[in-house]
N, C-alpha and C. Protein backbone atom coordinates (compact mmCIF):
# COMPACT_ATOMS: atom_id res chain seq x y z
N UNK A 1 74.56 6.48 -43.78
CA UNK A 1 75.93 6.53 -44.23
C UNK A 1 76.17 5.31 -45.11
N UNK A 2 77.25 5.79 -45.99
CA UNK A 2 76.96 4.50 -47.24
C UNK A 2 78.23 4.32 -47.30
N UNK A 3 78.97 3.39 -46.87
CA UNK A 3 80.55 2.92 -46.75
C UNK A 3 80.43 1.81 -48.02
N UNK A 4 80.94 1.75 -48.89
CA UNK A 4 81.46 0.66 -49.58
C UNK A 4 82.94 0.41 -49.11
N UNK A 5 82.97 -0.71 -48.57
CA UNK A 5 84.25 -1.44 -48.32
C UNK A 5 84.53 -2.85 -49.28
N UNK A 6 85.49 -2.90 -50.06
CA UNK A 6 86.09 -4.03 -50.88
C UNK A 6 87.15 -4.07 -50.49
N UNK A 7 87.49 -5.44 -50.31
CA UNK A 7 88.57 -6.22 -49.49
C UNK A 7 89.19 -7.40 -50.59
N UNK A 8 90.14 -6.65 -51.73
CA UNK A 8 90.53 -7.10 -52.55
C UNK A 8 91.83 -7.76 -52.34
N UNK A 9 92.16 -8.21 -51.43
CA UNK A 9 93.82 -8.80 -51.04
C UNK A 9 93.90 -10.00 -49.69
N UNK A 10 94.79 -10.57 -49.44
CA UNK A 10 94.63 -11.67 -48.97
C UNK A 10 95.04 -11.40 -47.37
N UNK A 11 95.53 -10.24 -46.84
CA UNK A 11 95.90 -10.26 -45.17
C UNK A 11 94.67 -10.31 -44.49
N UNK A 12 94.42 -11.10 -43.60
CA UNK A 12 93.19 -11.35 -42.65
C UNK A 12 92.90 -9.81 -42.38
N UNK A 13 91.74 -9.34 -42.31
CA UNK A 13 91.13 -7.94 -41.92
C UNK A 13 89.46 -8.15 -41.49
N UNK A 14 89.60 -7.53 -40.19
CA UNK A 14 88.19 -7.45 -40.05
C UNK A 14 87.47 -6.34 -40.65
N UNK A 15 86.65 -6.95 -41.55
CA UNK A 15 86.29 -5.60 -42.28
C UNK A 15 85.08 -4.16 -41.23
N UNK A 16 83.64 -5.37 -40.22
CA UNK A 16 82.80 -4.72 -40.32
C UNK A 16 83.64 -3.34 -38.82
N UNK A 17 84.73 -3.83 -38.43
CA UNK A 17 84.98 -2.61 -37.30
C UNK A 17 85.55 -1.70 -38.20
N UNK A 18 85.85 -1.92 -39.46
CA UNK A 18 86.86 -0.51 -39.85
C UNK A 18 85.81 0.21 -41.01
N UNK A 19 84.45 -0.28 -41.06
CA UNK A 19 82.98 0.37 -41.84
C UNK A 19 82.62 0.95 -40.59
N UNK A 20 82.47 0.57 -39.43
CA UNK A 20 81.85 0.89 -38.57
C UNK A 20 82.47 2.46 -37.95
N UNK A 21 84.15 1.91 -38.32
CA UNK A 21 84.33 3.51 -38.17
C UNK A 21 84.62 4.44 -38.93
N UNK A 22 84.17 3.97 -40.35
CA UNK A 22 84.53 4.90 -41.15
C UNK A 22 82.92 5.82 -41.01
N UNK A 23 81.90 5.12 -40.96
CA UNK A 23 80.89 5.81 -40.24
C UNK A 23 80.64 6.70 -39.51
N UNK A 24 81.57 6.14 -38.14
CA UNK A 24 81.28 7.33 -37.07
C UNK A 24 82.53 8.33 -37.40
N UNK A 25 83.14 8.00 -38.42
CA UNK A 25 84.65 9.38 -38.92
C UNK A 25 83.69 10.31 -39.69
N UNK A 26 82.85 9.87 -40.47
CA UNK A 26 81.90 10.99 -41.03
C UNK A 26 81.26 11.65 -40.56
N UNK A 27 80.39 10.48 -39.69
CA UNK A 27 79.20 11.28 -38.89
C UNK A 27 79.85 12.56 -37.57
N UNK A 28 80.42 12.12 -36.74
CA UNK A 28 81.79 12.75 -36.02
C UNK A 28 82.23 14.10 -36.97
N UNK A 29 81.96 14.17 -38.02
CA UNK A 29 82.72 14.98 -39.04
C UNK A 29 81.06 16.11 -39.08
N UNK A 30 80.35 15.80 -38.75
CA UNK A 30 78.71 16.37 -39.06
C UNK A 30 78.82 16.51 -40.54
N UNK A 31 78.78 15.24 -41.79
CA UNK A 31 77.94 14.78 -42.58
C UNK A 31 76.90 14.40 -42.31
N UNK A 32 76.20 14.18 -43.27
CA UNK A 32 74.32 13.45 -43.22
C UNK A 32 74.78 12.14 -43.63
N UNK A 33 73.35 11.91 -42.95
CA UNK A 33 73.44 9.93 -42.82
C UNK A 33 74.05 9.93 -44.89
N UNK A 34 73.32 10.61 -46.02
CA UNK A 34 73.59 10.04 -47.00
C UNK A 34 74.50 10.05 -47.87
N UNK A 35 75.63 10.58 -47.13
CA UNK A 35 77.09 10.43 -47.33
C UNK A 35 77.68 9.71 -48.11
N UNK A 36 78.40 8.98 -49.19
CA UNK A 36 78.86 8.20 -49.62
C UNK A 36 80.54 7.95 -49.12
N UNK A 37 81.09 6.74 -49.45
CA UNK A 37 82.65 6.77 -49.03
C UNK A 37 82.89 5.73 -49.70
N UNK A 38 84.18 5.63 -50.25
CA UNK A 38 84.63 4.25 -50.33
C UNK A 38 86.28 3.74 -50.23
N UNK A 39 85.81 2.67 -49.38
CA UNK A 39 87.51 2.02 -48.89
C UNK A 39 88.10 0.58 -49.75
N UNK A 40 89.00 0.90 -50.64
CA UNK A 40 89.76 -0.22 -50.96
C UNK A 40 90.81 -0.93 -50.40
N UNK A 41 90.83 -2.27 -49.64
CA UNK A 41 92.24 -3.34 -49.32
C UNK A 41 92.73 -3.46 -50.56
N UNK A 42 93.81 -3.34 -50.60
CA UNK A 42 94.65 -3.75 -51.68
C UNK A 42 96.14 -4.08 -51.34
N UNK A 43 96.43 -4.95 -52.13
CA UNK A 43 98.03 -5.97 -52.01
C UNK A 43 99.02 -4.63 -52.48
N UNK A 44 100.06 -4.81 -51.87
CA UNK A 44 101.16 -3.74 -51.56
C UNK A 44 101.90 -3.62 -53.48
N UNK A 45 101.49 -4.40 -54.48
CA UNK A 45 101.80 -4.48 -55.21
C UNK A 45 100.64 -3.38 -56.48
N UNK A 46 99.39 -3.62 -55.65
CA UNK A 46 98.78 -2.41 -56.56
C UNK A 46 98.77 -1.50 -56.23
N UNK A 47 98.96 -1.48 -54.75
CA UNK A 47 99.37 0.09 -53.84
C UNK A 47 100.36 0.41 -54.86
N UNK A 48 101.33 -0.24 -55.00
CA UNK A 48 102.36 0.93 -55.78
C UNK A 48 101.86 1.40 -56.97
N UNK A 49 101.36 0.55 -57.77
CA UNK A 49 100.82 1.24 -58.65
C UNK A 49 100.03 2.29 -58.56
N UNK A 50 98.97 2.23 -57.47
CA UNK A 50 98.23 3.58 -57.64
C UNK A 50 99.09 4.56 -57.36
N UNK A 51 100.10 4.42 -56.43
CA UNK A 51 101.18 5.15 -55.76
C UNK A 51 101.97 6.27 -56.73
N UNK A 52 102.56 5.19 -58.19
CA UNK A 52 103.45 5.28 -58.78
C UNK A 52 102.37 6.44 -59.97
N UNK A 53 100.47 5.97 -60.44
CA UNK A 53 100.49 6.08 -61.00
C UNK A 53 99.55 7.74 -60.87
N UNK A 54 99.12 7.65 -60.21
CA UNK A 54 98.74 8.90 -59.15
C UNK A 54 99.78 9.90 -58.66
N UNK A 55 100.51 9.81 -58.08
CA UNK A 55 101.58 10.52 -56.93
C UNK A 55 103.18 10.41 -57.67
N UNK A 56 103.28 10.12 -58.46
CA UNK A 56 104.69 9.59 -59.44
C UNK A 56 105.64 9.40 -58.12
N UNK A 57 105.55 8.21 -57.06
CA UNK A 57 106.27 7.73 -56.46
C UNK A 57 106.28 6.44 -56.54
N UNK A 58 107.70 5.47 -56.49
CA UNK A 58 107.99 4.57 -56.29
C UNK A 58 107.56 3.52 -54.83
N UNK A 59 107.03 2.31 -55.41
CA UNK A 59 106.90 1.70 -54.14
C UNK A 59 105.26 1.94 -53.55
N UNK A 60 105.25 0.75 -52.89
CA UNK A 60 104.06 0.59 -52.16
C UNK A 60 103.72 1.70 -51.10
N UNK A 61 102.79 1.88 -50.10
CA UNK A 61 102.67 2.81 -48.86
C UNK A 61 101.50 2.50 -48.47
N UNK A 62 101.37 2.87 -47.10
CA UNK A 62 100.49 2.34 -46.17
C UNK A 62 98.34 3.01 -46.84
N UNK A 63 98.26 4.32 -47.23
CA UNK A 63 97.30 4.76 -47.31
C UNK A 63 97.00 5.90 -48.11
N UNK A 64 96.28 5.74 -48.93
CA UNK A 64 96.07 7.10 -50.42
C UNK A 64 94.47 7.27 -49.88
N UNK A 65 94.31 8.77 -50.06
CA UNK A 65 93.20 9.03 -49.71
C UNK A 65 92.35 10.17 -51.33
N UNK A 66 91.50 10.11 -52.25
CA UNK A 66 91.09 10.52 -53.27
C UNK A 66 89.93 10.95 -53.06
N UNK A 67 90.05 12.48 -52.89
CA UNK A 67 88.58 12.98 -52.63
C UNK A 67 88.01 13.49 -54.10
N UNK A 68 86.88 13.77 -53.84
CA UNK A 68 85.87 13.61 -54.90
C UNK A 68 86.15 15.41 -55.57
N UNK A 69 86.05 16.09 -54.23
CA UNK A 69 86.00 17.56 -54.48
C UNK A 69 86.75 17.99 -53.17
N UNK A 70 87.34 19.50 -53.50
CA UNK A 70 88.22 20.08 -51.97
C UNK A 70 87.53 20.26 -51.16
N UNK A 71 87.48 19.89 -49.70
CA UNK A 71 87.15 20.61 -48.79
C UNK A 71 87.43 21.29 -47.75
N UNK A 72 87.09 21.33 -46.43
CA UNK A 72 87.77 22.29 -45.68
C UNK A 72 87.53 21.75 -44.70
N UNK A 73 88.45 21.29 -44.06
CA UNK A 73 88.21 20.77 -42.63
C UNK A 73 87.52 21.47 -41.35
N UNK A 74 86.51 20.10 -41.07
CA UNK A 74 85.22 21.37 -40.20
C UNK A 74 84.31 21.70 -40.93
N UNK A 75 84.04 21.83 -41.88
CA UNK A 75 83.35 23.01 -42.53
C UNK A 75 82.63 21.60 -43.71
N UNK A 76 81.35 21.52 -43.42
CA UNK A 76 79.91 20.68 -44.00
C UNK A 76 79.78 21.32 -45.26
N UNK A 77 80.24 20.71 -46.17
CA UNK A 77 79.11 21.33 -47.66
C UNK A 77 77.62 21.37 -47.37
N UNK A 78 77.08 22.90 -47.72
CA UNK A 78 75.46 22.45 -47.92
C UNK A 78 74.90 21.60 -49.25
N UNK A 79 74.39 21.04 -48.57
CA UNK A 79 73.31 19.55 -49.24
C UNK A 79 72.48 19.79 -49.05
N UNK A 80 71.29 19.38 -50.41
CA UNK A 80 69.93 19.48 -50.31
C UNK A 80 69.38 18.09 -50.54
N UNK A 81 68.76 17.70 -49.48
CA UNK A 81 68.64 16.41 -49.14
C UNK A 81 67.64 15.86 -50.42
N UNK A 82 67.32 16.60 -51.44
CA UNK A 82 66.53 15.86 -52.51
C UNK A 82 67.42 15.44 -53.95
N UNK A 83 69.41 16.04 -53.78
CA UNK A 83 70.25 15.81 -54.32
C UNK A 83 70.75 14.34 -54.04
N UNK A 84 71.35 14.30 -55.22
CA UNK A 84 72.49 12.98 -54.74
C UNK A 84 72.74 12.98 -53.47
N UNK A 85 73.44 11.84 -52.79
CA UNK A 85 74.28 12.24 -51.86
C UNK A 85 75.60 12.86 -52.11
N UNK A 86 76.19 12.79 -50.69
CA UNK A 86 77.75 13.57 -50.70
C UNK A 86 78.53 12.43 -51.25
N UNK A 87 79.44 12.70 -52.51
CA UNK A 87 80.27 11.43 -52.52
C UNK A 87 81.72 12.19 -51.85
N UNK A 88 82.34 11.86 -50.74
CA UNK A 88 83.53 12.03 -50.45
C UNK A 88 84.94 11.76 -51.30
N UNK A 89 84.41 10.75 -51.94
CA UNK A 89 85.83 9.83 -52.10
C UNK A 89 86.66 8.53 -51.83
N UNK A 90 87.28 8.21 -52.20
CA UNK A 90 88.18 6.45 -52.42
C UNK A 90 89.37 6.78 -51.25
N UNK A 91 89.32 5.35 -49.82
CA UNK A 91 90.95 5.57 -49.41
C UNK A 91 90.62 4.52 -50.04
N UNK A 92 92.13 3.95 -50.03
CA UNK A 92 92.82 2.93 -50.35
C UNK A 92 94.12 2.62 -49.56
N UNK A 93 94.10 1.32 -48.92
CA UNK A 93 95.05 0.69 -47.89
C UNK A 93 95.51 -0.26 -48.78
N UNK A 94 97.10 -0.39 -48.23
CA UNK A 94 97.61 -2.07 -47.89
C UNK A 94 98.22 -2.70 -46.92
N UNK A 95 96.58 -3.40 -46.64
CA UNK A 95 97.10 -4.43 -45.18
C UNK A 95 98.21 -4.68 -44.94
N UNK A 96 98.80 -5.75 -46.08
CA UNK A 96 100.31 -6.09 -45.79
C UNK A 96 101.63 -4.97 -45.39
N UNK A 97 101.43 -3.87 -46.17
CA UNK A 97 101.95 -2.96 -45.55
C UNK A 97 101.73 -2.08 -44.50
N UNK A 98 100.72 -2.41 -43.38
CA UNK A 98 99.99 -2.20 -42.65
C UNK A 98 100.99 -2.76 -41.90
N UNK A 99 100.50 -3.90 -41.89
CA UNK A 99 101.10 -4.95 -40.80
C UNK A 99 102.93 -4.52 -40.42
N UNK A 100 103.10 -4.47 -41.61
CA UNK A 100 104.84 -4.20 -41.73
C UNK A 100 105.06 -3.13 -40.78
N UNK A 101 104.28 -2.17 -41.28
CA UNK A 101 104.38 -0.84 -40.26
C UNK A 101 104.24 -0.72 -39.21
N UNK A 102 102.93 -1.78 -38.24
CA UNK A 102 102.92 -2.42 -37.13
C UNK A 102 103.99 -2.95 -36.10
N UNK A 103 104.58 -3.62 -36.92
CA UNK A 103 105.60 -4.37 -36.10
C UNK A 103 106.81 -3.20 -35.95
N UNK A 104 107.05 -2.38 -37.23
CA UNK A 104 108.45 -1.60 -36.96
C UNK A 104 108.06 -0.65 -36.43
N UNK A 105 106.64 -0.30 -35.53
CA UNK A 105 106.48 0.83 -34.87
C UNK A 105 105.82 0.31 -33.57
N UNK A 106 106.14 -0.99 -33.47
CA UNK A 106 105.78 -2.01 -32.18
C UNK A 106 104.20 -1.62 -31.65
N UNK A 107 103.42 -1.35 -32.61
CA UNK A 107 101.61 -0.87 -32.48
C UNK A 107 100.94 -2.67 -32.84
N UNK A 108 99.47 -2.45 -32.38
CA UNK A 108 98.56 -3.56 -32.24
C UNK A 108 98.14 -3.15 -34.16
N UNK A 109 98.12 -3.95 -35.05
CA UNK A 109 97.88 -4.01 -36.28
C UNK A 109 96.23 -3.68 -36.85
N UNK A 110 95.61 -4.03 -35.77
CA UNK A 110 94.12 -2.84 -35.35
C UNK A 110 93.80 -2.19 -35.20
N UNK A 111 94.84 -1.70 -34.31
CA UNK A 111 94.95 0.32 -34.37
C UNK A 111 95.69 0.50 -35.43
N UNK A 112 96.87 0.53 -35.97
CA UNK A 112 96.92 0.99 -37.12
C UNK A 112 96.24 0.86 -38.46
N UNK A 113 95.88 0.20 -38.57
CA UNK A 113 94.47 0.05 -39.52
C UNK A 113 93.49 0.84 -39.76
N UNK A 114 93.01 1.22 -37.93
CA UNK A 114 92.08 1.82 -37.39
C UNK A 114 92.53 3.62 -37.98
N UNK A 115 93.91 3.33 -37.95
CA UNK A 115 94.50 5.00 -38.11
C UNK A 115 94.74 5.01 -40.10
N UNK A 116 94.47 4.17 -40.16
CA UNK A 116 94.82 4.44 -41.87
C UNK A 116 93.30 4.91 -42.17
N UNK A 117 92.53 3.82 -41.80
CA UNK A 117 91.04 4.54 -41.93
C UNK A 117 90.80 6.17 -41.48
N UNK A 118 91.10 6.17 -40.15
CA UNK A 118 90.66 7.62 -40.41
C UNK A 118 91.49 8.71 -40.69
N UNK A 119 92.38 8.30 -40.72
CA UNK A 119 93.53 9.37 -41.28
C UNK A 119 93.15 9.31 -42.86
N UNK A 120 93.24 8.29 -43.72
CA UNK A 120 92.37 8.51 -45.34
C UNK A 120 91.22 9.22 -45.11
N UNK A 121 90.19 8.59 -44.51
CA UNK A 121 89.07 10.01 -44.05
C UNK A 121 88.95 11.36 -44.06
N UNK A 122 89.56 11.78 -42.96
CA UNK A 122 90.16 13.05 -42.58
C UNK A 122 90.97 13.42 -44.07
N UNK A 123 91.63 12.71 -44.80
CA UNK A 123 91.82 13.52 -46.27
C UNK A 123 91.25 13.92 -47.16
N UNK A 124 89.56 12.97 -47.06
CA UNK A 124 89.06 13.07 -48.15
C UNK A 124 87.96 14.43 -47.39
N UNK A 125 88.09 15.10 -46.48
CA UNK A 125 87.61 15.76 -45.40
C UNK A 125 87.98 16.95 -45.48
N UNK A 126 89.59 17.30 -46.18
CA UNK A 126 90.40 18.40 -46.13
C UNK A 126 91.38 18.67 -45.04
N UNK A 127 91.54 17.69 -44.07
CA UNK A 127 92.79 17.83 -43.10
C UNK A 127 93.47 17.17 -43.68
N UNK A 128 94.59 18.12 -43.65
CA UNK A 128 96.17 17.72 -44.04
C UNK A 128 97.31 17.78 -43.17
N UNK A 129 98.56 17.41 -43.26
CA UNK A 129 100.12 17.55 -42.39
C UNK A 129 100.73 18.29 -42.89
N UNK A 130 100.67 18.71 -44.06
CA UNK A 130 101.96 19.59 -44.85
C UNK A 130 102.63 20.34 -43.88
N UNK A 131 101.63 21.16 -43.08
CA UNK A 131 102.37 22.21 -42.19
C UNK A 131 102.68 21.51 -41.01
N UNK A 132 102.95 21.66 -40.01
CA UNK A 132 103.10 21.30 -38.12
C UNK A 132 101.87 22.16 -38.19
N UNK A 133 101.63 22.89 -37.89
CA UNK A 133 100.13 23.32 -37.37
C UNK A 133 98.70 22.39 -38.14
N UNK A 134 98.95 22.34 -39.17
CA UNK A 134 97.77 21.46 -39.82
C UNK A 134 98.03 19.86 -39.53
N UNK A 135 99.55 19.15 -39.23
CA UNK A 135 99.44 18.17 -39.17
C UNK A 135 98.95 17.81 -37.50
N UNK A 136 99.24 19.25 -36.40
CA UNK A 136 99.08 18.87 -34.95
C UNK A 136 97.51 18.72 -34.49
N UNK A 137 96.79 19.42 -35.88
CA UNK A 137 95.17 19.50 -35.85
C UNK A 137 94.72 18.33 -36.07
N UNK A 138 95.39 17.17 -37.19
CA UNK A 138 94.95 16.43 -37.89
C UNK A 138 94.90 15.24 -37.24
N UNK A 139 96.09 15.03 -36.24
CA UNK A 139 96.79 13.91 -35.18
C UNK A 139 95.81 14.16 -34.13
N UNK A 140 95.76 15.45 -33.09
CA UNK A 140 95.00 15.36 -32.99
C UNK A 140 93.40 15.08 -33.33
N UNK A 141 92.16 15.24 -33.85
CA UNK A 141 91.07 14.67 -34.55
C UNK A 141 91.35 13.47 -34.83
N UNK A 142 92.45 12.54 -35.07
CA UNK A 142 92.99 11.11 -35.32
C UNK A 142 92.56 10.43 -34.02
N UNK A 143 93.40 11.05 -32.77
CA UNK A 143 93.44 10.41 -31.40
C UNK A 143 91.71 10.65 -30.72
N UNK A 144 91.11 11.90 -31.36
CA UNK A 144 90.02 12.04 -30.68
C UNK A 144 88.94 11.04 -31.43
N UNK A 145 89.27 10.62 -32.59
CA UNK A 145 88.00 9.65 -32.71
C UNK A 145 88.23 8.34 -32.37
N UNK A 146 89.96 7.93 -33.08
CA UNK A 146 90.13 6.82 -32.98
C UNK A 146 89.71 5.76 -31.10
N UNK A 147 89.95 7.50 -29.99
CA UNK A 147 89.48 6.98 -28.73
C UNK A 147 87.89 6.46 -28.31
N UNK A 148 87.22 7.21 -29.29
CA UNK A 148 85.95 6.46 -29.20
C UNK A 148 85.28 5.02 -29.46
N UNK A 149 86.58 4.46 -30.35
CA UNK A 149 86.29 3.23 -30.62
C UNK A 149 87.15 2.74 -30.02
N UNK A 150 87.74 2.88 -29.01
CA UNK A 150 89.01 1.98 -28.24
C UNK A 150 89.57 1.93 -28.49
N UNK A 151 90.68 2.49 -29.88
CA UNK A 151 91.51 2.58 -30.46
C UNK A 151 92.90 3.73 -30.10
N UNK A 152 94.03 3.43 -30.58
CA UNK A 152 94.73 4.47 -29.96
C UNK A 152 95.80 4.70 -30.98
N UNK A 153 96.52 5.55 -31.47
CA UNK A 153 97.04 6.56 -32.25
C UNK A 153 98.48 6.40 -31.88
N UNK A 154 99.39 5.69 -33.06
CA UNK A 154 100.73 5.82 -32.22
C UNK A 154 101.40 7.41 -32.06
């Protein structure tokens, strides 16, 4: 599994627990080890921009998830292991707005972190919220991995 994580912004973050689970969010997902992913930290100020320039919304937000190609939640593209790998796709967080969200939802700033990771995951994956039935699938698969790493799901 091939996580690129860049940690372009200044809020303290431990990076190697939130590679570690962006790992087991794939593998958990039954991808192959040669998976690609990649996670950007970024300051709440370029969040908006991608926000604004992507999504034509105003303002910063906690987590953008940019998949490469659609998929279907559950459901493995076949790969021929003498191809490229799988590239999934770019999340992109901001810590600082992380943290913010932490405190006004009285959560440990590790688990939510922990939930931006795999909740961006799970997007670039094909689970979505739009509906109550797709978002009760999605929360759930959230709580079931995030419990494997000790983590917990507000």
């Amino acid at each position: 599994m091939s996580v690129f994580l860049a940690n372009e912004q200044s809020t303290d973050v431990e990076v190697d627990p939130l590679r570690h689970l962006a790992e087991l969010v794939v593998a958990e997902e039954g991808y192959p080890d040669s998976t690609e992913i990649t996670i950007l930290l970024v300051n709440p100020q370029e969040m908006a921009g991608y926000n604004k320039r992507f999504l034509k919304r105003d303002g910063p937000t906690d987590v953008l998830a940019f998949p490469v190609e659609e998929l279907l939640p559950g459901v493995v593209p076949e790969h021929d292991v003498h191809w490229p790998p799988i590239m999934l796709g770019d999340v992109i967080i901001a810590p600082a707005y992380v943290t913010t969200q932490a405190i006004e939802f009285e959560v440990d700033f590790e688990d939510e972190m922990a939930l931006m990771v795999t909740h961006g995951i799970l997007h670039l994956l094909g689970y979505d919220h739009e509906i109550d039935e797709d978002a009760e699938r999605m929360e759930r698969r959230e709580r079931e991995l995030l419990n494997k790493v000790g983590r917990v799901r507000r």
